[in-house]
Structures are given as C-alpha cells and as structure tokens.
N, C-alpha and C. Protein backbone atom coordinates (compact mmCIF):
# COMPACT_ATOMS: atom_id res chain seq x y z
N UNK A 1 -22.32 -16.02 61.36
CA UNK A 1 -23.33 -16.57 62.25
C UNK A 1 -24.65 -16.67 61.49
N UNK A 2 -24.83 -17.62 61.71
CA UNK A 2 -26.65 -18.20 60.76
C UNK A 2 -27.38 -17.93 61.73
N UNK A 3 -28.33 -17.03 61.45
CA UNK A 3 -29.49 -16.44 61.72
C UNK A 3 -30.84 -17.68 61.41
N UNK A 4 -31.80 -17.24 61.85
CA UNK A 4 -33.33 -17.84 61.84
C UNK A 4 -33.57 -17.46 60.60
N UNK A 5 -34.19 -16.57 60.28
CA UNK A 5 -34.56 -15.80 59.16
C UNK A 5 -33.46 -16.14 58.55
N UNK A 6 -32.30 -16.52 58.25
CA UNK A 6 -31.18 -17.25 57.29
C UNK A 6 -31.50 -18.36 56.76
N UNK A 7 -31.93 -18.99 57.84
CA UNK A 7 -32.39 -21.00 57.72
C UNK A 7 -33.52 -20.38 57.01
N UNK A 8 -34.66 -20.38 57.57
CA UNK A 8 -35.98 -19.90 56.65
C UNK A 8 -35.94 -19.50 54.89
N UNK A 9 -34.67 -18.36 55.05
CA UNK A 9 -34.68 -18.48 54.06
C UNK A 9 -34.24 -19.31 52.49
N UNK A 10 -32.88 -20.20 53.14
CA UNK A 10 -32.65 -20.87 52.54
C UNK A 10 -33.88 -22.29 52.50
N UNK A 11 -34.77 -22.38 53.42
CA UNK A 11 -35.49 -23.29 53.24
C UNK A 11 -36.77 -23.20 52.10
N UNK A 12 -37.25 -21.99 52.46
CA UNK A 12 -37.63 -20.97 50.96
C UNK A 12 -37.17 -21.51 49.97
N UNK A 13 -35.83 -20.91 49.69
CA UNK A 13 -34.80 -21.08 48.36
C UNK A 13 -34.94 -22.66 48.14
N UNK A 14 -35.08 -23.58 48.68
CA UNK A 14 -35.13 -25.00 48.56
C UNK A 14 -36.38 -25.33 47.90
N UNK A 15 -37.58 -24.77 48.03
CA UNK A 15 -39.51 -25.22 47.58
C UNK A 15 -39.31 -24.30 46.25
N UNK A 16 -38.77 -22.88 46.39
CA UNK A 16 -39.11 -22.61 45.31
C UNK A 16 -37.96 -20.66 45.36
N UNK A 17 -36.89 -20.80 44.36
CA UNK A 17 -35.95 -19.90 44.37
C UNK A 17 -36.44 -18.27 44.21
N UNK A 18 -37.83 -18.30 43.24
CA UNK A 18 -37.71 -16.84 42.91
C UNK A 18 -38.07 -16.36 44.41
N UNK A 19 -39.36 -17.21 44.92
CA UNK A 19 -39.67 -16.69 46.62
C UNK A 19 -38.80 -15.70 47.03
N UNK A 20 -37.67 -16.59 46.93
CA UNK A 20 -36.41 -16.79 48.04
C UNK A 20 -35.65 -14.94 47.90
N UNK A 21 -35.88 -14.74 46.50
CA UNK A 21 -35.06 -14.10 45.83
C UNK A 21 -35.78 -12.36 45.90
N UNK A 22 -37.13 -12.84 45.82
CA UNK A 22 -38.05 -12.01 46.36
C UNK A 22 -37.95 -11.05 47.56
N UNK A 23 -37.64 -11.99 48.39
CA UNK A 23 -37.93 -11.58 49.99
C UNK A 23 -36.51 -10.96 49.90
N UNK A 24 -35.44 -11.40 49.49
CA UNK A 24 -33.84 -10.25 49.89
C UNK A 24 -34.15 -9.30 49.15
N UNK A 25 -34.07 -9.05 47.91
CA UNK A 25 -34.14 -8.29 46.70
C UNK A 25 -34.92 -7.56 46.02
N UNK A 26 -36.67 -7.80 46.69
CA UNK A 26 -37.88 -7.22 46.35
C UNK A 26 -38.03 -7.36 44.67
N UNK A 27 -38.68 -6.19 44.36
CA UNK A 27 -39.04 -6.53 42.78
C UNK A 27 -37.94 -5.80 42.12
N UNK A 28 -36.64 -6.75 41.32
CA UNK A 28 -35.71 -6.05 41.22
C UNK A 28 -35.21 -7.20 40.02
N UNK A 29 -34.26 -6.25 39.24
CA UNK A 29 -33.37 -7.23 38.12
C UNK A 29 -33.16 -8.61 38.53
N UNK A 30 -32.62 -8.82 39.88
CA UNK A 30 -32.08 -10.07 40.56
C UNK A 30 -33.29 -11.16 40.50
N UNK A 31 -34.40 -10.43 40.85
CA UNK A 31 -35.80 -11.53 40.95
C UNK A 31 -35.96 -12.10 39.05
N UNK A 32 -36.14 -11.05 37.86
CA UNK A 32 -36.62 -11.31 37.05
C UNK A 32 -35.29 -12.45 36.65
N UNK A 33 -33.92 -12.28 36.75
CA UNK A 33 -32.91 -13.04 36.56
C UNK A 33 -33.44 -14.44 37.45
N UNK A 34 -33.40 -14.72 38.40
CA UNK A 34 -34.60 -15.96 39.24
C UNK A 34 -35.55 -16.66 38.44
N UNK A 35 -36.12 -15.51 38.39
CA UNK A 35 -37.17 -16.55 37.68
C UNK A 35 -36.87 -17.16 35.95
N UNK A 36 -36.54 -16.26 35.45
CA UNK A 36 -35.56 -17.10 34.22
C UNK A 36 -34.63 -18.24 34.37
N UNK A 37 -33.66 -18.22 35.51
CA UNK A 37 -32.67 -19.11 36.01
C UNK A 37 -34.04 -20.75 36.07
N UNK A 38 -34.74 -19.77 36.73
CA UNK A 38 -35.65 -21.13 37.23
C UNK A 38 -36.27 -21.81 36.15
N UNK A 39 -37.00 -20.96 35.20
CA UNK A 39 -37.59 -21.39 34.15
C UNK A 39 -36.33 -22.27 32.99
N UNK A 40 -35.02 -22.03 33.27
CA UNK A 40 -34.73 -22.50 32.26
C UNK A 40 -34.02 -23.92 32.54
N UNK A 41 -34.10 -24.32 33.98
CA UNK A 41 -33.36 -25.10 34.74
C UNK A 41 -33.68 -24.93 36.48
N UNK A 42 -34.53 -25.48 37.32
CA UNK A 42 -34.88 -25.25 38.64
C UNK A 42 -33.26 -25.20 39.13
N UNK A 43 -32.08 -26.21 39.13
CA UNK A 43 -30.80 -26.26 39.44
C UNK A 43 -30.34 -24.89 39.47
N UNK A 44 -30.16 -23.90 38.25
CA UNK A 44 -29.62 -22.70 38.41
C UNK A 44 -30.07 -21.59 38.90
N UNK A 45 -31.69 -21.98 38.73
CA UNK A 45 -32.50 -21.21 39.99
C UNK A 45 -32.35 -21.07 41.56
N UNK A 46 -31.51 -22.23 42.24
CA UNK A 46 -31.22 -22.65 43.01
C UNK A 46 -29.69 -21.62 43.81
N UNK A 47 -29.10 -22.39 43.07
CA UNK A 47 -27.40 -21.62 42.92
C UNK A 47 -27.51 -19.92 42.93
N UNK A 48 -28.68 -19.27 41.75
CA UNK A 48 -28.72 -18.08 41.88
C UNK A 48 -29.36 -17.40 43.70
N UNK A 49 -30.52 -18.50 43.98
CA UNK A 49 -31.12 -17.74 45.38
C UNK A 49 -30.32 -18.21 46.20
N UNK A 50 -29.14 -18.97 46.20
CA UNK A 50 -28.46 -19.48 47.46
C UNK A 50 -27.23 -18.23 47.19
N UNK A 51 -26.77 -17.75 45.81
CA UNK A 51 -25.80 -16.61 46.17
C UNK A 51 -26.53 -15.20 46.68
N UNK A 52 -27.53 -14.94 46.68
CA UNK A 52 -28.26 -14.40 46.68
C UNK A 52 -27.76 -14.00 48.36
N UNK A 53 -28.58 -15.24 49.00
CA UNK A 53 -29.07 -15.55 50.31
C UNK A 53 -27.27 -14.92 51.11
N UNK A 54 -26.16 -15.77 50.51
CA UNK A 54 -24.57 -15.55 50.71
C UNK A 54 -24.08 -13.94 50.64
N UNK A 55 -24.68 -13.49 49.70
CA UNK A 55 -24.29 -12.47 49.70
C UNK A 55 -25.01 -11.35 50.96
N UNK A 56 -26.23 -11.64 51.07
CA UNK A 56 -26.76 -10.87 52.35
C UNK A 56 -26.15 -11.22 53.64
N UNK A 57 -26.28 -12.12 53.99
CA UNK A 57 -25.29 -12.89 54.89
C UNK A 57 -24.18 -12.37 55.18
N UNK A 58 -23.12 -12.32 54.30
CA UNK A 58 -21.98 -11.48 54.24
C UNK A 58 -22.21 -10.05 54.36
N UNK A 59 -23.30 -9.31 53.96
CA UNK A 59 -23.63 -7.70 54.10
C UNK A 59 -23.61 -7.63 55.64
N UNK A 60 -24.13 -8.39 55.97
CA UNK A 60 -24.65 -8.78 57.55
C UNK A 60 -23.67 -8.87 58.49
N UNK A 61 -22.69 -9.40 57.91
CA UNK A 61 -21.57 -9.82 58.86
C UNK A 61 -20.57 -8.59 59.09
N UNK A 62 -20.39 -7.84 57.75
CA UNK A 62 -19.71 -6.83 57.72
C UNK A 62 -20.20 -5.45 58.52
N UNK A 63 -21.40 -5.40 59.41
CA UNK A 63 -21.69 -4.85 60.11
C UNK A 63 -21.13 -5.08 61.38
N UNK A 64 -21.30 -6.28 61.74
CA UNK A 64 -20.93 -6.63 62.88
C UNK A 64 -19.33 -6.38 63.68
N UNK A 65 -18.29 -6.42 63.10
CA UNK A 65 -17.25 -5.78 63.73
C UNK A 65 -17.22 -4.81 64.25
N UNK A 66 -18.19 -3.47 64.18
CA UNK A 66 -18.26 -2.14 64.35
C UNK A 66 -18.88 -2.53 65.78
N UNK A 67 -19.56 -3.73 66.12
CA UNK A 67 -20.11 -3.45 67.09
C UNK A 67 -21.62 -2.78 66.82
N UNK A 68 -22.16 -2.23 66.11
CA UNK A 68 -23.47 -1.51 65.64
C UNK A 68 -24.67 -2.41 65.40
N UNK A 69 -25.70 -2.34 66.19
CA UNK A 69 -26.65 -3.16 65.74
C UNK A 69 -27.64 -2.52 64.68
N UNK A 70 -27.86 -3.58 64.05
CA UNK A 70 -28.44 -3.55 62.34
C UNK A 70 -29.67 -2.56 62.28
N UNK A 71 -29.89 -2.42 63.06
CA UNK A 71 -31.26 -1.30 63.62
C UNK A 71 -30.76 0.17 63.02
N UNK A 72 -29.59 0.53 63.02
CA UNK A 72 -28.90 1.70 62.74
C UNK A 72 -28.74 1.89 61.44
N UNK A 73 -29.14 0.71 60.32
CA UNK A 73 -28.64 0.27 58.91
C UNK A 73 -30.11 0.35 58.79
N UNK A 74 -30.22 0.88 57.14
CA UNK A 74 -31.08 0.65 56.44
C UNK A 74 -30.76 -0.27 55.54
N UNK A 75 -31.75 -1.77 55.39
CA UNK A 75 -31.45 -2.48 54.23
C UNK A 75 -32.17 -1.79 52.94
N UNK A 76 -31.16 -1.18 51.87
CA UNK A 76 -31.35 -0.87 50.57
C UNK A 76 -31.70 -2.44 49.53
N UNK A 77 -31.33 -3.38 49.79
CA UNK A 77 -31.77 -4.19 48.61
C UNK A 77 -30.43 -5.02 48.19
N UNK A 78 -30.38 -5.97 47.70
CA UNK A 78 -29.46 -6.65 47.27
C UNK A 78 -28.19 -6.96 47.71
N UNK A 79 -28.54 -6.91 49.58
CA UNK A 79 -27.58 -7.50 50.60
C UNK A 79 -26.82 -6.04 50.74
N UNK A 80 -27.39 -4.76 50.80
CA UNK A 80 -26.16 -3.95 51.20
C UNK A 80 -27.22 -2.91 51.67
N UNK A 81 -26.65 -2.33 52.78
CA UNK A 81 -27.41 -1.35 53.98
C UNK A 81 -26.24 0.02 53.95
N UNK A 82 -27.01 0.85 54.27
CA UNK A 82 -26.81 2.54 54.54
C UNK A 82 -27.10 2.96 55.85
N UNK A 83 -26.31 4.01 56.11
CA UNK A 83 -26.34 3.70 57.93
C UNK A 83 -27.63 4.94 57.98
N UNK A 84 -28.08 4.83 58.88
CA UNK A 84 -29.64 5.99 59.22
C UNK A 84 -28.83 7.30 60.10
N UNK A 85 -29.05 8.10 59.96
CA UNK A 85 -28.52 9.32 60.20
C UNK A 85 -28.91 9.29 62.04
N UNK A 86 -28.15 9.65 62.41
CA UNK A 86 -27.80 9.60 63.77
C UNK A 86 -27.97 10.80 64.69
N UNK A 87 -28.40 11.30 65.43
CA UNK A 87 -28.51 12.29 66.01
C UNK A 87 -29.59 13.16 65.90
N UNK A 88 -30.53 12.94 64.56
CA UNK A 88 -31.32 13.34 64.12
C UNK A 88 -32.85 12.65 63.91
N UNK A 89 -33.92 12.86 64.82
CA UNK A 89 -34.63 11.83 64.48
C UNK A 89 -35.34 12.15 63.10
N UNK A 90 -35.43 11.40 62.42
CA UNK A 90 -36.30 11.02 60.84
C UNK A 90 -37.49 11.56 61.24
N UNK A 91 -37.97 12.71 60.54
CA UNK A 91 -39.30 12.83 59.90
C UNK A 91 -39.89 11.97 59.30
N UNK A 92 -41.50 11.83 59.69
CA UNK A 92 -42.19 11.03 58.64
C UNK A 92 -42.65 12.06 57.25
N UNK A 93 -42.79 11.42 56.41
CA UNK A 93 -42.86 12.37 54.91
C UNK A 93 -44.47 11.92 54.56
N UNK A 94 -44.98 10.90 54.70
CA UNK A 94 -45.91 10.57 54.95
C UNK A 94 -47.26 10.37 53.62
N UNK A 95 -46.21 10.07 52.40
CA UNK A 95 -46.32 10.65 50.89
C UNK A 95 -46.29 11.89 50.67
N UNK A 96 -45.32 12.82 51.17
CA UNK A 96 -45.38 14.31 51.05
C UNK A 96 -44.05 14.63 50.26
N UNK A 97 -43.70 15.14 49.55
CA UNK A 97 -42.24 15.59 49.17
C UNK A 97 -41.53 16.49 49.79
N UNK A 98 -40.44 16.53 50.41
CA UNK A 98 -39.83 17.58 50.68
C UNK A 98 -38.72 18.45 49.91
C-alpha cells in the first residue's frame, strides 16, 4: 500500500535523489553512495533513491501482517525498525547517560 509520504517521496527522488536518500537514511553510507551515483550519472542516482524508497516500503509492509501499528517500531535507518519495549514506559535520558 502507497502511502503519502511514499508519493512525496518518490517525487523528491524525481527533482533531486540524494534529498530523497537523505530523508530514509539520514547521514549515512547510503546518502554519500547518492550523491556519487548522482555525480557520476543523475540516471543511477535515480535507480539508487528509488531502491532506496522500495526497500522502506517493503520494511513497512512487513509490519503490517502482525496487525501492529508502526508507532510500536522504532525506525533505525535504512528501511528497518526495532520494536519499542512494551510494558515499560521509556525514560527520557535527556543527554544524560545511563
């Protein structure tokens, strides 16, 4: 199922890939690979933020059979989420170490 924020993003990925690549992946190997893709050819810049975009998509979907809404998942980065501990509400750390 295509999401809003799906379209958006592939519309992103269409003006300009590293954006695109940015917003799933933050500042990460995948972005600096983007922007090289892009620099060396906008086309493979393209292909890279659209698997990009596929692969979150699919992280996304694989939640959904459980029935669990995504609220319960932490997105870690590069289309794949960790479930938030349950039963327990989260402390804020608040820049503090524990």
């Amino acid at each position: 199922m295509v999401k809003g924020s799906d379209v958006l993003l592939i519309f992103v990925a269409i003006l300009f890939p590293p954006a695109a690549a940015a917003f799933i992946t933050g500042c990460s190997c995948d972005l600096l690979i983007n922007i090289l893709l892009t620099i060396l050819g906008y086309i493979p810049g393209h292909i890279h933020a659209f698997w990009l975009i596929y692969k979150k998509m699919k992280a996304e979907e694989a939640l959904r059979p459980r029935r669990l809404p995504l609220y319960v998942h932490l997105h870690v980065g590069n289309g794949t989420y960790e479930p938030i501990a349950q039963g327990q509400p989260q402390q804020p750390y608040y820049g503090a170490t524990n």
